[in-house]
Protein backbone atom coordinates (compact mmCIF):
# COMPACT_ATOMS: atom_id res chain seq x y z
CA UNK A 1 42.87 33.03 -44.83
CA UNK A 2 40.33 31.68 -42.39
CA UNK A 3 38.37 33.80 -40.70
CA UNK A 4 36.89 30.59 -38.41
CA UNK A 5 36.73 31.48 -34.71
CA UNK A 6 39.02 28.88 -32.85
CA UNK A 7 37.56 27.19 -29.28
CA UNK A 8 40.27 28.85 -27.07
CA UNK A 9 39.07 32.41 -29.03
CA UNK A 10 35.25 31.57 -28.00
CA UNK A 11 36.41 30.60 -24.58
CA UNK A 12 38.36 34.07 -24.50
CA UNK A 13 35.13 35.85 -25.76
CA UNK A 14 33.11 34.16 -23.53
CA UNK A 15 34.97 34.83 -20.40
CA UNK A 16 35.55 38.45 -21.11
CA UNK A 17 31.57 38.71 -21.84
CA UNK A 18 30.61 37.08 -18.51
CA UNK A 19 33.60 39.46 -16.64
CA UNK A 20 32.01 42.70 -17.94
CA UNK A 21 28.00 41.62 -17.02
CA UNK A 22 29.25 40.57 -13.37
CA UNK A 23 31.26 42.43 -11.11
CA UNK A 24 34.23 40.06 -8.98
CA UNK A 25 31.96 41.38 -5.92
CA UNK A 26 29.16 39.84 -7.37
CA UNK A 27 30.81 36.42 -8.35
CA UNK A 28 32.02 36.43 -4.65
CA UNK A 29 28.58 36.80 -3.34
CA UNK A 30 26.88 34.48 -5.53
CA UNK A 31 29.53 31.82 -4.89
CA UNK A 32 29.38 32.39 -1.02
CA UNK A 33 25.43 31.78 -1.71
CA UNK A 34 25.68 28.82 -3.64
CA UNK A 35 27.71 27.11 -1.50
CA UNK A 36 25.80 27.93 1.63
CA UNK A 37 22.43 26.87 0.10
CA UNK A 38 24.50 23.64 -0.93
CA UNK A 39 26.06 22.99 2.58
CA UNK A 40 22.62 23.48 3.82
CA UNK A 41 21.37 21.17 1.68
CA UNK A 42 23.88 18.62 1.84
CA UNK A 43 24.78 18.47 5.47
CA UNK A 44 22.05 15.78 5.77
CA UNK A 45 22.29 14.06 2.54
CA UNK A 46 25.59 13.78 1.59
CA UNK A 47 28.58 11.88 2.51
CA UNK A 48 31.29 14.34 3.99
CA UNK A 49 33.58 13.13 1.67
CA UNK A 50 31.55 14.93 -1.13
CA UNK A 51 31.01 18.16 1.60
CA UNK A 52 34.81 18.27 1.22
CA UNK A 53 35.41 17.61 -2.30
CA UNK A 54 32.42 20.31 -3.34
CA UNK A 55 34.07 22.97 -0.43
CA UNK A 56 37.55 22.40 -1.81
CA UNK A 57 36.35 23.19 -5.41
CA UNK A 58 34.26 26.31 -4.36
CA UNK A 59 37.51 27.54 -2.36
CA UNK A 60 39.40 26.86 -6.23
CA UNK A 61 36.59 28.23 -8.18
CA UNK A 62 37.07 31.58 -5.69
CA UNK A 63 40.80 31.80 -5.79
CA UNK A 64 40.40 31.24 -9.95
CA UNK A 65 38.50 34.53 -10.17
CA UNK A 66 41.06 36.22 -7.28
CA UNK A 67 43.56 35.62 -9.77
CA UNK A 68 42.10 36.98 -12.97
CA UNK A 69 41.14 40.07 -11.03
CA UNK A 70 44.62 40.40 -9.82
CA UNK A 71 45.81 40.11 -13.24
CA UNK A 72 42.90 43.02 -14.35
């Protein structure tokens, strides 16, 4: 019998370590301040095709953590 940890079973651990240190209020809040230090940054120096592509993920990358806390 192997007793080997599998990737999806780190990825599992990992996740469910980084939930319990950070509270989905906090993730919001973080991500909301990442992204405005970004847009900040980047409404002079980057195409608006990127501004899009990098608001459309942060809008995913929020709605991914709405949905694990809804399933919490």
């Amino acid at each position: 019998m192997s007793l080997e940890i599998t990737e999806s079973e780190k990825l599992q651990m990992n996740t469910k370590e980084f939930l319990n240190e950070h509270s989905f209020e906090e993730i919001h809040e973080m991500l909301d301040k990442l992204y405005s230090g970004w847009a900040g940054h980047a409404a002079v120096q980057v195409e608006t095709e990127e501004r899009l592509k990098t608001l459309i993920f942060f809008d995913e990358l929020k709605q991914f953590f709405e949905k694990i806390e809804e399933s919490n």
